[in-house]
PDB file of N, CA and C in Angstrom:
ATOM      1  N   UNK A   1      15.214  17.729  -4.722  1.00  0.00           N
ATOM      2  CA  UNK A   1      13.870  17.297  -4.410  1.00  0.00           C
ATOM      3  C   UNK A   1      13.491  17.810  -3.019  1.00  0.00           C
ATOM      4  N   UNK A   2      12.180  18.348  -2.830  1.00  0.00           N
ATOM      5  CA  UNK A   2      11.834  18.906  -1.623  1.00  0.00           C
ATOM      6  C   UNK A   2      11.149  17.600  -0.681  1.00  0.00           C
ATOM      7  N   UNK A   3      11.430  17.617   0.559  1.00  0.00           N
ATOM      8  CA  UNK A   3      10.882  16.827   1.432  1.00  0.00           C
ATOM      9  C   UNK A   3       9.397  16.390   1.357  1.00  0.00           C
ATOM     10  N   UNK A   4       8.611  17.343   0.747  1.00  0.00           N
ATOM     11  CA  UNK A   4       7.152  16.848   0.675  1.00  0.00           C
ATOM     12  C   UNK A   4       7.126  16.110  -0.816  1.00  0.00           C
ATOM     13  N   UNK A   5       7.898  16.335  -1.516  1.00  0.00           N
ATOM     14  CA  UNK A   5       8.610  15.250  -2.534  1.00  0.00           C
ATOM     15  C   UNK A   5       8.693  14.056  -2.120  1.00  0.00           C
ATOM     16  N   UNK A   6       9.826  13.590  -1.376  1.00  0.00           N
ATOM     17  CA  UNK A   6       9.821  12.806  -1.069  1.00  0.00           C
ATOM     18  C   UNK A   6       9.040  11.839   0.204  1.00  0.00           C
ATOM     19  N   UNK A   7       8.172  12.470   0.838  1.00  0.00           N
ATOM     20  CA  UNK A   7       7.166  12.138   1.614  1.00  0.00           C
ATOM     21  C   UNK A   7       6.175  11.701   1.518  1.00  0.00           C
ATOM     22  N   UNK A   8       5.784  11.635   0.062  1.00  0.00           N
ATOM     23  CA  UNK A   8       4.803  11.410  -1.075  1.00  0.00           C
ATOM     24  C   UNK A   8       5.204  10.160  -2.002  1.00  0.00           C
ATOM     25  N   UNK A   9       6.282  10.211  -1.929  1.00  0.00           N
ATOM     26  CA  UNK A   9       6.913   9.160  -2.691  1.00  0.00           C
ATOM     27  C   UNK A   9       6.565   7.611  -2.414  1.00  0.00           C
ATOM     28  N   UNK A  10       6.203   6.656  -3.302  1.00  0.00           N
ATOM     29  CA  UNK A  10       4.848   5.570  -2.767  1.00  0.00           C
ATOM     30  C   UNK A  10       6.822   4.673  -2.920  1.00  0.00           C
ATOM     31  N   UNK A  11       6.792   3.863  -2.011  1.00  0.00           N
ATOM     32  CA  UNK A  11       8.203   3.043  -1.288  1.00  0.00           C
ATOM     33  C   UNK A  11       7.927   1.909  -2.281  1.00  0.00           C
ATOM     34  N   UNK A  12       8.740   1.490  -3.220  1.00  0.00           N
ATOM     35  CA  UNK A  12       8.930   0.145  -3.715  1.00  0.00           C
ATOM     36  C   UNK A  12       9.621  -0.993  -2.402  1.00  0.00           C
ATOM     37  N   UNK A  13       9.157  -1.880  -2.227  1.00  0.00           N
ATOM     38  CA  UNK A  13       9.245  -3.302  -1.324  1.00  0.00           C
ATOM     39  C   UNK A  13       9.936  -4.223  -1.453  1.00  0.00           C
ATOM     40  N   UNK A  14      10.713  -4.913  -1.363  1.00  0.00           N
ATOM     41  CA  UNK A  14      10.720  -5.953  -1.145  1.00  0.00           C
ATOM     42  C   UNK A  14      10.886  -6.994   0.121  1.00  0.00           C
ATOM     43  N   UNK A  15      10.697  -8.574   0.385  1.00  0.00           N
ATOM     44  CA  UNK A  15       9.767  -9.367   1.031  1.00  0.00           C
ATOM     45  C   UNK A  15      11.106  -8.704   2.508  1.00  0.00           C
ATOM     46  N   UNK A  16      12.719  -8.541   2.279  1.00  0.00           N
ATOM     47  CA  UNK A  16      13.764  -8.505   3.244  1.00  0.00           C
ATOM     48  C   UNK A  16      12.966  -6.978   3.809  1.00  0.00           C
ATOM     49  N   UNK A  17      12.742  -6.009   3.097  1.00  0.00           N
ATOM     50  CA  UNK A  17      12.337  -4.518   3.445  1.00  0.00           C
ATOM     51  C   UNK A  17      10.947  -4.236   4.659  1.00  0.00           C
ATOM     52  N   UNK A  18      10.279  -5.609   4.277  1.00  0.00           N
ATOM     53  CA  UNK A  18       8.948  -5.498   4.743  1.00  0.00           C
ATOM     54  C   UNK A  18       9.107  -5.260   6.539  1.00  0.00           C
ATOM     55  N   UNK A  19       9.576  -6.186   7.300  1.00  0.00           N
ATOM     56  CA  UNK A  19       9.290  -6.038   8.528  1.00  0.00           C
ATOM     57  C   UNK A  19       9.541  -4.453   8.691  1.00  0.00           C
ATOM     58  N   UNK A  20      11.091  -4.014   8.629  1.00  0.00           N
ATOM     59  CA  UNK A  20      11.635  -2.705   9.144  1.00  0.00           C
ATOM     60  C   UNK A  20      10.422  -1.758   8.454  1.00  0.00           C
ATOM     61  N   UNK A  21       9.735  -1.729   7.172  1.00  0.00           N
ATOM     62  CA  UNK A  21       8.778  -1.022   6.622  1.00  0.00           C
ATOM     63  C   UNK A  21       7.409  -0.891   7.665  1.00  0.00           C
ATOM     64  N   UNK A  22       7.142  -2.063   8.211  1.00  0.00           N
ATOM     65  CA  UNK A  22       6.045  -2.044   9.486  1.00  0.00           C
ATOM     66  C   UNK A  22       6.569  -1.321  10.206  1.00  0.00           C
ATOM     67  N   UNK A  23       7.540  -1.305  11.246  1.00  0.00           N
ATOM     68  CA  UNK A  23       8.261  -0.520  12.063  1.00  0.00           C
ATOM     69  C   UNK A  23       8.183   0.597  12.036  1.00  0.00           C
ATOM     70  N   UNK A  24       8.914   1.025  11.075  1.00  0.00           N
ATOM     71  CA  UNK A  24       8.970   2.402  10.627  1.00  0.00           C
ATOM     72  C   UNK A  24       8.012   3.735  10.167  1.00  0.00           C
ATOM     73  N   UNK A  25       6.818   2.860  10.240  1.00  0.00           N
ATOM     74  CA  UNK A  25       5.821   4.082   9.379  1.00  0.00           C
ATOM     75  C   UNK A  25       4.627   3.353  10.138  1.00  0.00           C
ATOM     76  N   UNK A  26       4.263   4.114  10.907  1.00  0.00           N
ATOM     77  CA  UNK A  26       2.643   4.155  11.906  1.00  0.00           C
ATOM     78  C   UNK A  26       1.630   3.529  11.227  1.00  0.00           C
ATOM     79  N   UNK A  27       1.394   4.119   9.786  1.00  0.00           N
ATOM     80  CA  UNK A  27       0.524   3.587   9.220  1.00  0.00           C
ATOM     81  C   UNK A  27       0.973   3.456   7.831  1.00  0.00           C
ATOM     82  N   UNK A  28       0.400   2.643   7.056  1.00  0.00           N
ATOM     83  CA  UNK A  28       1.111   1.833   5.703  1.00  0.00           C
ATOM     84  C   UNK A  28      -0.171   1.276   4.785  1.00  0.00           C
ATOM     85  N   UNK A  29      -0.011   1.784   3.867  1.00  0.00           N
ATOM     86  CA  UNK A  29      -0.949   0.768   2.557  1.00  0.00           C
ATOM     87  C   UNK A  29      -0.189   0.331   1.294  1.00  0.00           C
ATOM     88  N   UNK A  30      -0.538  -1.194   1.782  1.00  0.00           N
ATOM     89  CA  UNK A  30       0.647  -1.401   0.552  1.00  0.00           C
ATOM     90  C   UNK A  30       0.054  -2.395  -0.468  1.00  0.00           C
ATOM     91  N   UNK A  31       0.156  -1.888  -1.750  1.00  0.00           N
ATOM     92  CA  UNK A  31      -0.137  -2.560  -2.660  1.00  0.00           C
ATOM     93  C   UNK A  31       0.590  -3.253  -3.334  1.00  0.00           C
ATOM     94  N   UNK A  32      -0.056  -4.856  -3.331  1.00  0.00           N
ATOM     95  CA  UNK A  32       0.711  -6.210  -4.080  1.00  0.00           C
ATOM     96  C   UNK A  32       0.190  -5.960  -5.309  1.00  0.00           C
ATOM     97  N   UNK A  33       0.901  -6.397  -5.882  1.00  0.00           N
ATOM     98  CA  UNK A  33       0.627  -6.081  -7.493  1.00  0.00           C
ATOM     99  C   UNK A  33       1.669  -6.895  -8.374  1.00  0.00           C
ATOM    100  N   UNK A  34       1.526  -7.290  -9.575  1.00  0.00           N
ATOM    101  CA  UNK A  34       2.542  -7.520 -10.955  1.00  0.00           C
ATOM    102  C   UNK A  34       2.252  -6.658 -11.431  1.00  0.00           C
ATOM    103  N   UNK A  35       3.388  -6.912 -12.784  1.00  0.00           N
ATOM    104  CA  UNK A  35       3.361  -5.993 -13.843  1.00  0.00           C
ATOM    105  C   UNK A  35       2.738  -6.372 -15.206  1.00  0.00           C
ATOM    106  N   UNK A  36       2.376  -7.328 -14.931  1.00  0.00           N
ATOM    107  CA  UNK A  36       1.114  -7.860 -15.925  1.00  0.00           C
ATOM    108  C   UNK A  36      -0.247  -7.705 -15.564  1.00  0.00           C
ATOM    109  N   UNK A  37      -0.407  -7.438 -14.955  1.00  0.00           N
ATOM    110  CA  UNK A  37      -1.939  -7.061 -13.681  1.00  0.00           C
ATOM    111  C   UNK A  37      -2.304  -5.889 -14.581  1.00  0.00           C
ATOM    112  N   UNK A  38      -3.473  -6.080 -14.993  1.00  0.00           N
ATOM    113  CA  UNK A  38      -4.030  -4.961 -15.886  1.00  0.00           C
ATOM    114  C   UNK A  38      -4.558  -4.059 -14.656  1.00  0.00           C
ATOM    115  N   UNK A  39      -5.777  -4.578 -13.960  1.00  0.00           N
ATOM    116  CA  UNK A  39      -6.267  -4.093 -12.500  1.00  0.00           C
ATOM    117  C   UNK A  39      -5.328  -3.180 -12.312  1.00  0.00           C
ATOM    118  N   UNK A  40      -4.126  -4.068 -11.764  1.00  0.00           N
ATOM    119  CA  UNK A  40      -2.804  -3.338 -10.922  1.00  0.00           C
ATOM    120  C   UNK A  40      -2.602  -1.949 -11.612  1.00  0.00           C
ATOM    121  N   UNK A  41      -2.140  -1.801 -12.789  1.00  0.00           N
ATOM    122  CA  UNK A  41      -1.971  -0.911 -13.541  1.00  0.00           C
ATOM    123  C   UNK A  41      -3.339   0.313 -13.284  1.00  0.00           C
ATOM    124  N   UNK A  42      -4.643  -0.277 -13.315  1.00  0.00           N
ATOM    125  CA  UNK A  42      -5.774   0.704 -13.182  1.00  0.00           C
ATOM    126  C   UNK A  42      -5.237   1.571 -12.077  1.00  0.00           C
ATOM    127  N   UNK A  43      -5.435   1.020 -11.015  1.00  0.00           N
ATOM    128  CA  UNK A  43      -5.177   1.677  -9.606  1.00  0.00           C
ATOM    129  C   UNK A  43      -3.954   2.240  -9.180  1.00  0.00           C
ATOM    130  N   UNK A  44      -2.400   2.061 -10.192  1.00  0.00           N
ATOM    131  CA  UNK A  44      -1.439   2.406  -9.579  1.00  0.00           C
ATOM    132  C   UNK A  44      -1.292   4.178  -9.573  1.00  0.00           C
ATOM    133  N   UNK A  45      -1.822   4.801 -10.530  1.00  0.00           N
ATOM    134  CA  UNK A  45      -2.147   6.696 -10.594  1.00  0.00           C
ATOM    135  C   UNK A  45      -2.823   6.816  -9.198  1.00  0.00           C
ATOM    136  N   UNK A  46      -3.897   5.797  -8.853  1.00  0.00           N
ATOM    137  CA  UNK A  46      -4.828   6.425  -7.884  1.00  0.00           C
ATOM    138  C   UNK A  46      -3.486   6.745  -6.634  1.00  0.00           C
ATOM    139  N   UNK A  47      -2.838   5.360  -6.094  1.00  0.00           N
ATOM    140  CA  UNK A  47      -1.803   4.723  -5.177  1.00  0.00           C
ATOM    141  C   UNK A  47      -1.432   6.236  -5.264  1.00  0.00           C
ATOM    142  N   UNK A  48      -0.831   6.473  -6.456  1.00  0.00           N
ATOM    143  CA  UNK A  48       0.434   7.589  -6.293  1.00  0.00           C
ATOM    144  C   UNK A  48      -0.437   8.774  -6.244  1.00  0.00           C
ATOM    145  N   UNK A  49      -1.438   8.916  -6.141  1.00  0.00           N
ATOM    146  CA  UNK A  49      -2.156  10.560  -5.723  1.00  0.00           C
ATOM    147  C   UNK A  49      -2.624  10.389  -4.340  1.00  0.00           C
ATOM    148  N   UNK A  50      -3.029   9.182  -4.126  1.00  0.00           N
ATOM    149  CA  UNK A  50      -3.670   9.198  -2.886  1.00  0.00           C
ATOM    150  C   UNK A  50      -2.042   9.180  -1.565  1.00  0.00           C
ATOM    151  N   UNK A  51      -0.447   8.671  -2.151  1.00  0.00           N
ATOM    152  CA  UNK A  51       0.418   9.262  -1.406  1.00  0.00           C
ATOM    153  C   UNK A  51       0.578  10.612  -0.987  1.00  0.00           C
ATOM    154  N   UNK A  52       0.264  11.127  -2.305  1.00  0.00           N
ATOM    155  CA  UNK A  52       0.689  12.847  -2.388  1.00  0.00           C
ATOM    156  C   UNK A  52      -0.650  13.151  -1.426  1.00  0.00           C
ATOM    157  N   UNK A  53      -1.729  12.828  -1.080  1.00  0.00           N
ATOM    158  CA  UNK A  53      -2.946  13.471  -0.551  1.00  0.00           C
ATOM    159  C   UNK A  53      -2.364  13.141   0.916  1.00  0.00           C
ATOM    160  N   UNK A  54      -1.947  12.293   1.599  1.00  0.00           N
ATOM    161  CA  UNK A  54      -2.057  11.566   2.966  1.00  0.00           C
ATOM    162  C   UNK A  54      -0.368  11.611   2.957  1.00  0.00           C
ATOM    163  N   UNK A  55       0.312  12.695   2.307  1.00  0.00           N
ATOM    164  CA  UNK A  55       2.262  12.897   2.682  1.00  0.00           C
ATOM    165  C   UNK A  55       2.172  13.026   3.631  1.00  0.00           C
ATOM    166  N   UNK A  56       2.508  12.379   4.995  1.00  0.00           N
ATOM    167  CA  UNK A  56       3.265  13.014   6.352  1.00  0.00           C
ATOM    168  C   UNK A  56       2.026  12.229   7.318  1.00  0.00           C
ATOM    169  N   UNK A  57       1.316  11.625   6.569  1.00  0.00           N
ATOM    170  CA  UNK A  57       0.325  10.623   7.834  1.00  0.00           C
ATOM    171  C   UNK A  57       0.233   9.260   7.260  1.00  0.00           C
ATOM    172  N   UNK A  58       0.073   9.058   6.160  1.00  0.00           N
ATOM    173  CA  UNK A  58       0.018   7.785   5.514  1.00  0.00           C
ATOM    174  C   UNK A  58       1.118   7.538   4.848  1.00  0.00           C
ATOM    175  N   UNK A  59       1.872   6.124   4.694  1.00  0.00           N
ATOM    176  CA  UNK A  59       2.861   5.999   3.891  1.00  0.00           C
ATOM    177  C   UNK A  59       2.149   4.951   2.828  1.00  0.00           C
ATOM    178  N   UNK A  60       2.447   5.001   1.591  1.00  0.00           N
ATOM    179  CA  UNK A  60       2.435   3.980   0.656  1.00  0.00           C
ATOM    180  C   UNK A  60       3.246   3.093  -0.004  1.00  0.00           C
ATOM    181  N   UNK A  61       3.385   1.813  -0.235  1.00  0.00           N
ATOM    182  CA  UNK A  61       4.154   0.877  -0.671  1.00  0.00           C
ATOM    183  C   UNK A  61       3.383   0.086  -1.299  1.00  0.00           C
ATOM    184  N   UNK A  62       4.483  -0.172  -2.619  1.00  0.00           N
ATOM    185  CA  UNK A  62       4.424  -1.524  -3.567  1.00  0.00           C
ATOM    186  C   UNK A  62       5.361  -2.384  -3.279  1.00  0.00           C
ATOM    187  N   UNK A  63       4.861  -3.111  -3.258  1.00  0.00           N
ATOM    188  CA  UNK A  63       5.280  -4.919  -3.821  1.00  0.00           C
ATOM    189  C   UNK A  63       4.967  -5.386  -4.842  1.00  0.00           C
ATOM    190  N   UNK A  64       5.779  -6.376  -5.644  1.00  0.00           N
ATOM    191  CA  UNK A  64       6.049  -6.955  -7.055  1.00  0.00           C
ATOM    192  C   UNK A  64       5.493  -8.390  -5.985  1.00  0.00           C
ATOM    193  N   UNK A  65       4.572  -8.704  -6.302  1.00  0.00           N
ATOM    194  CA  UNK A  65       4.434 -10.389  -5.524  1.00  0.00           C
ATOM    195  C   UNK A  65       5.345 -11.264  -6.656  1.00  0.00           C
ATOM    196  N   UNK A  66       5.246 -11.384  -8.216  1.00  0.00           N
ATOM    197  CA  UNK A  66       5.748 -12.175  -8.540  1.00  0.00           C
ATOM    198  C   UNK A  66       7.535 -12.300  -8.309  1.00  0.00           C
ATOM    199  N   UNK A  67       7.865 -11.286  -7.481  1.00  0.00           N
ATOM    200  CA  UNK A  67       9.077 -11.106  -7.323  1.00  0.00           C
ATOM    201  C   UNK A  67       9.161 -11.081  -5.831  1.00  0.00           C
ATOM    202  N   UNK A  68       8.032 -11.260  -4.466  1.00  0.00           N
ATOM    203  CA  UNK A  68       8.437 -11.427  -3.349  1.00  0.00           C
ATOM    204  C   UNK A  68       7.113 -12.333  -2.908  1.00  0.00           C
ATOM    205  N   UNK A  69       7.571 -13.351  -2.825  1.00  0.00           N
ATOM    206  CA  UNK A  69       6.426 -14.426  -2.896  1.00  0.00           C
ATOM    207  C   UNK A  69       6.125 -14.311  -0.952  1.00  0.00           C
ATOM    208  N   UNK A  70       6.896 -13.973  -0.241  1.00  0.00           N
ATOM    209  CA  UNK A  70       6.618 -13.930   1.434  1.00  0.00           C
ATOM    210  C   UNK A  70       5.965 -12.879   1.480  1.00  0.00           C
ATOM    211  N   UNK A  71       5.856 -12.182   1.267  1.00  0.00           N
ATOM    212  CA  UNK A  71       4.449 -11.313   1.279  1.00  0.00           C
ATOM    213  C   UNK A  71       2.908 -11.843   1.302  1.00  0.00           C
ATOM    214  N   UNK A  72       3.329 -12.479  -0.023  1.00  0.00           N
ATOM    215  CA  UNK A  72       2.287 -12.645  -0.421  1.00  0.00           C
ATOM    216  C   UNK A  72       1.723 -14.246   0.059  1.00  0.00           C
ATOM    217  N   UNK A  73       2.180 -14.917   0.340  1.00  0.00           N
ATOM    218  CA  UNK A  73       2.481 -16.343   1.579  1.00  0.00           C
ATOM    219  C   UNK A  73       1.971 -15.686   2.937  1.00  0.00           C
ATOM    220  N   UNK A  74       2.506 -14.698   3.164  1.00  0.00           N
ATOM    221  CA  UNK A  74       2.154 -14.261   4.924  1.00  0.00           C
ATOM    222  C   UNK A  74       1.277 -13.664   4.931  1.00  0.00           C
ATOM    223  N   UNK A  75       0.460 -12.947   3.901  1.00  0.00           N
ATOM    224  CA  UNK A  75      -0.782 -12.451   3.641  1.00  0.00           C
ATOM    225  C   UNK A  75      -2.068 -12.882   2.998  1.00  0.00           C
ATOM    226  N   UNK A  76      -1.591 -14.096   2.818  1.00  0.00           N
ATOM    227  CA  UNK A  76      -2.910 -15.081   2.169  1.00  0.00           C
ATOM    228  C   UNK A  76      -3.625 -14.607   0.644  1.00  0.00           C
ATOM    229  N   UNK A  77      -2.284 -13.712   0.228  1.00  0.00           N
ATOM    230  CA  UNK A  77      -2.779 -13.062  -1.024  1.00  0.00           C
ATOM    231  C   UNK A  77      -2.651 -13.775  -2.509  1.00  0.00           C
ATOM    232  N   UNK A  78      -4.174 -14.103  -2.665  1.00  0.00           N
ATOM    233  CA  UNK A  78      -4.036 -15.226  -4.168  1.00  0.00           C
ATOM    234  C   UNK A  78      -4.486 -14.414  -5.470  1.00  0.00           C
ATOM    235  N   UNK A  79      -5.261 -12.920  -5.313  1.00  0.00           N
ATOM    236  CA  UNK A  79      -5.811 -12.319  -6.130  1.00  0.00           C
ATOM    237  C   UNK A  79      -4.992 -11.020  -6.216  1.00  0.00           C
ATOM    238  N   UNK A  80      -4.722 -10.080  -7.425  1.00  0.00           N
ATOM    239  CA  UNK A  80      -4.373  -8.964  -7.230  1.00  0.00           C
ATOM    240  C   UNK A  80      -5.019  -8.233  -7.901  1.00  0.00           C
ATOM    241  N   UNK A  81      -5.033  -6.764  -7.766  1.00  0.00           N
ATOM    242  CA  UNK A  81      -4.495  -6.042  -6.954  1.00  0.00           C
ATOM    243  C   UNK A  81      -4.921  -6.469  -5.057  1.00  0.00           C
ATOM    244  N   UNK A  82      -3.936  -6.539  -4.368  1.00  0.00           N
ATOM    245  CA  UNK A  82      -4.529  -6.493  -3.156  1.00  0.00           C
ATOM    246  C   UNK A  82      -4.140  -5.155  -1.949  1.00  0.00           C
ATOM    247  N   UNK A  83      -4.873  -4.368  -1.255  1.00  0.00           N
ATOM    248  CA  UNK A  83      -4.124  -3.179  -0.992  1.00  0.00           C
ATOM    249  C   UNK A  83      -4.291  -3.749   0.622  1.00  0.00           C
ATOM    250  N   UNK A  84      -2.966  -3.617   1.450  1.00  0.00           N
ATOM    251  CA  UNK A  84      -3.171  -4.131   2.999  1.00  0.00           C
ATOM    252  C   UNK A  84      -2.781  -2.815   3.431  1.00  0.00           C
ATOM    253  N   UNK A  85      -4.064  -2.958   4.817  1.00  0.00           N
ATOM    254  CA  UNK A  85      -3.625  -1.487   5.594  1.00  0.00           C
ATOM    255  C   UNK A  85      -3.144  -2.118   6.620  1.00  0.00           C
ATOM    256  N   UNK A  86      -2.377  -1.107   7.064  1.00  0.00           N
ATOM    257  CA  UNK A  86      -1.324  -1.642   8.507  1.00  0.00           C
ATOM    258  C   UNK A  86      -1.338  -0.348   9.566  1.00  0.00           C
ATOM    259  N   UNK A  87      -1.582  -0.828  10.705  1.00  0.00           N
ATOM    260  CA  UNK A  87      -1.560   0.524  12.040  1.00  0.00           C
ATOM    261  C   UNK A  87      -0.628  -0.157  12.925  1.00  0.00           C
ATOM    262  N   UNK A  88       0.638   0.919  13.185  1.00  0.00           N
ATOM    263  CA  UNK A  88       1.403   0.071  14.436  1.00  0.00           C
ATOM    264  C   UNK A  88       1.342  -0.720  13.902  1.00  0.00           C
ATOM    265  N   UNK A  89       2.137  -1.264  12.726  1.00  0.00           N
ATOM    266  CA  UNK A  89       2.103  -3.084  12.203  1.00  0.00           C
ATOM    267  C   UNK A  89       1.449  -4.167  12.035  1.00  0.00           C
ATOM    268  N   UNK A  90      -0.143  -3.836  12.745  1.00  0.00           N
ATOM    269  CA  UNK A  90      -1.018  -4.550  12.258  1.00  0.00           C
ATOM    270  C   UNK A  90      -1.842  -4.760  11.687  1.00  0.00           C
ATOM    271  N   UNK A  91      -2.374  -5.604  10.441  1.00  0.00           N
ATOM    272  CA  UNK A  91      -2.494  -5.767   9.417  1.00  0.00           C
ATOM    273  C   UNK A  91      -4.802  -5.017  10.099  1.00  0.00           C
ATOM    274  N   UNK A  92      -4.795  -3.845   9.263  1.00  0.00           N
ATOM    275  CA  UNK A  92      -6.391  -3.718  10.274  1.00  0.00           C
ATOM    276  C   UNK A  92      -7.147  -3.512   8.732  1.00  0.00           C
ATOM    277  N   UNK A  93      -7.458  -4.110   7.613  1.00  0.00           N
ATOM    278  CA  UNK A  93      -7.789  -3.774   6.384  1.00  0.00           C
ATOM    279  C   UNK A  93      -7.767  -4.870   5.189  1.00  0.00           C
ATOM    280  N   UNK A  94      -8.292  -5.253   4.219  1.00  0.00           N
ATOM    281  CA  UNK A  94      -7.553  -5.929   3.710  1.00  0.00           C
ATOM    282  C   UNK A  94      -8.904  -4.875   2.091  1.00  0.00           C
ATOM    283  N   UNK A  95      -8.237  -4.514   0.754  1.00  0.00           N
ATOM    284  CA  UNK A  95      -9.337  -4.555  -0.107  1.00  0.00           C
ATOM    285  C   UNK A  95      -8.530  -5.475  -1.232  1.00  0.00           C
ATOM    286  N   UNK A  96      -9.285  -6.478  -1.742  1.00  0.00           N
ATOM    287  CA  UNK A  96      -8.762  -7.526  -2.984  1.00  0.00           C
ATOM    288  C   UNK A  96      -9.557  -6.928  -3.943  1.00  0.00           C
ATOM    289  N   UNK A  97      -8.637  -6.839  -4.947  1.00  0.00           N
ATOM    290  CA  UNK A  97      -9.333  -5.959  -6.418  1.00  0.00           C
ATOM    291  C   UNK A  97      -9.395  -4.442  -6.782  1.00  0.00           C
ATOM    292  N   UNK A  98      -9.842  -3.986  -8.032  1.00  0.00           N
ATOM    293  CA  UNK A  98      -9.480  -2.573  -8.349  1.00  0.00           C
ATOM    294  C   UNK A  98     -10.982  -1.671  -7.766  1.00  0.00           C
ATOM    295  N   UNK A  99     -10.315  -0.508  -7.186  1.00  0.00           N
ATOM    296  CA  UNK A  99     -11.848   0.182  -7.054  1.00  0.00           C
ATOM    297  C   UNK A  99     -11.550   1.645  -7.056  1.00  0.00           C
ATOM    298  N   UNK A 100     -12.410   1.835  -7.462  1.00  0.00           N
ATOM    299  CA  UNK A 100     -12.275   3.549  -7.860  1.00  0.00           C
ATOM    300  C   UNK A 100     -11.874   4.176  -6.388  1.00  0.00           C
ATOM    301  N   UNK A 101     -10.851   5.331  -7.168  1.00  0.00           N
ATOM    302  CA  UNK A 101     -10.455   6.389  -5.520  1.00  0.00           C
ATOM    303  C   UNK A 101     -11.196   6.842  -5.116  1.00  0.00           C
ATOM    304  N   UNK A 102     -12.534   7.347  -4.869  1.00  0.00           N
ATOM    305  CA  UNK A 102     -13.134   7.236  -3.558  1.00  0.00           C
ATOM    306  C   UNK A 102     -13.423   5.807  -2.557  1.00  0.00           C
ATOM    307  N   UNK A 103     -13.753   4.958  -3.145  1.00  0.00           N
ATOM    308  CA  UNK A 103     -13.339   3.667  -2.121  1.00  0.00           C
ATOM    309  C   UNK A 103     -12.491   3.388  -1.568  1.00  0.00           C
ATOM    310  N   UNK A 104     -11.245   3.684  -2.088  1.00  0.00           N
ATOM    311  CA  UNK A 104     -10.148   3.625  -1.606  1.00  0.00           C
ATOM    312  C   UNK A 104      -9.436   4.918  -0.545  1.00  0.00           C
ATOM    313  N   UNK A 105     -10.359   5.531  -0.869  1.00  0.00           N
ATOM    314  CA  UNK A 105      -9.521   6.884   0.002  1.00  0.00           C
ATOM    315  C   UNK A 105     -10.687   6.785   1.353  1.00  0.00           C
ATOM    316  N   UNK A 106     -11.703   6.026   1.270  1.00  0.00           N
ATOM    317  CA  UNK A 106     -12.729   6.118   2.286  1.00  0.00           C
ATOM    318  C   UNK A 106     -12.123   4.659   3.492  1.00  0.00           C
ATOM    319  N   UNK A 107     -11.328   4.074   2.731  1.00  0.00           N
ATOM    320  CA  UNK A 107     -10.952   3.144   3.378  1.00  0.00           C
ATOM    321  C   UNK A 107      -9.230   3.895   3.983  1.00  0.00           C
ATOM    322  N   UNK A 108      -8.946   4.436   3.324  1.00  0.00           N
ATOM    323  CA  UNK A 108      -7.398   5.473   3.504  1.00  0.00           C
ATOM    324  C   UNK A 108      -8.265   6.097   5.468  1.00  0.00           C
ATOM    325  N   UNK A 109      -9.258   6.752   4.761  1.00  0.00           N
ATOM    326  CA  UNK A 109      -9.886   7.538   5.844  1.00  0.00           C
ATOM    327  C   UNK A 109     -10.033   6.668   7.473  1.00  0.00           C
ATOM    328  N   UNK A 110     -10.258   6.006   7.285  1.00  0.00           N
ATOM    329  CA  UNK A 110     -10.746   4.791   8.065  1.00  0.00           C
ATOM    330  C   UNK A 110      -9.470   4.394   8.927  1.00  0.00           C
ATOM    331  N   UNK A 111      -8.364   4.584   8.060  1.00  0.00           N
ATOM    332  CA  UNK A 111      -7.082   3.905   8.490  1.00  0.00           C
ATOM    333  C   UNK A 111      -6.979   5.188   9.556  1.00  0.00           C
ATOM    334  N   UNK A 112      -6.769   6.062   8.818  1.00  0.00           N
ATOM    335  CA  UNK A 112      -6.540   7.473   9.596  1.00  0.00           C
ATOM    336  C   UNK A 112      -7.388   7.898  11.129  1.00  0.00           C
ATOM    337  N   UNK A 113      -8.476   7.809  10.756  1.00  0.00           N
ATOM    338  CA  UNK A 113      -9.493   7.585  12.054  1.00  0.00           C
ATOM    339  C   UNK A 113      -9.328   6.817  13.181  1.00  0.00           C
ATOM    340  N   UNK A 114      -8.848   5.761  12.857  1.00  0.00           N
ATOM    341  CA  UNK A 114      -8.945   4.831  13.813  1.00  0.00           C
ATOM    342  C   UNK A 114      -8.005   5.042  14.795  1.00  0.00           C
ATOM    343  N   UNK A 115      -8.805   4.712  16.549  1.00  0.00           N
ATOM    344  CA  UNK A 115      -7.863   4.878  17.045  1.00  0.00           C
ATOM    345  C   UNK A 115      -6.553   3.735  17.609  1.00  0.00           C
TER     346      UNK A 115
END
């Protein structure tokens, strides 16, 4: 596998992974989701193109909430899909629900912009 392979690659989560995951990656969008989440399912192709678009500036991550409930406790997250943006670890974003990839990549943009 080539490095822009894996640079692209959207990070499965869990709630122990999360802090060092802030740390580690400047900027972060991470989507809570189940696997019963029809929504979730809509948006997860977008997740994984919009990694491959933003490899090497944006990182992407999932979370299973029904499988890491501190996430989703420390994020006040009662609806899913929920996508949190993070800069330097702090939480600067929040979108609840499915929305087509340009909304989402305009909000990607936003993350990127900011200083």
């Amino acid at each position: 596998m080539s490095n822009e392979t894996v640079a692209s690659d959207v990070l499965h989560m869990t709630d122990a992974e999360f802090p060092n995951a802030l740390k580690s990656h400047s900027m972060l969008v991470v989507d809570a989701y189940a696997d019963w989440c029809g929504p979730c399912r809509m948006i997860a192709p977008i997740v994984k193109e919009l990694a491959t678009e933003y490899a090497g500036r944006v990182s992407f991550a999932k979370v299973d909430v029904d499988n890491n409930h501190g996430i989703a406790r420390q994020f006040g997250i009662q609806s899913i899909p929920t996508m949190l943006f993070f800069k330097n670890g702090e939480l600067v974003d929040r979108v609840v629900g499915a929305m087509p990839k340009a909304a989402l990549k305009s909000r990607v943009d936003a993350l990127v912009a900011a200083a």
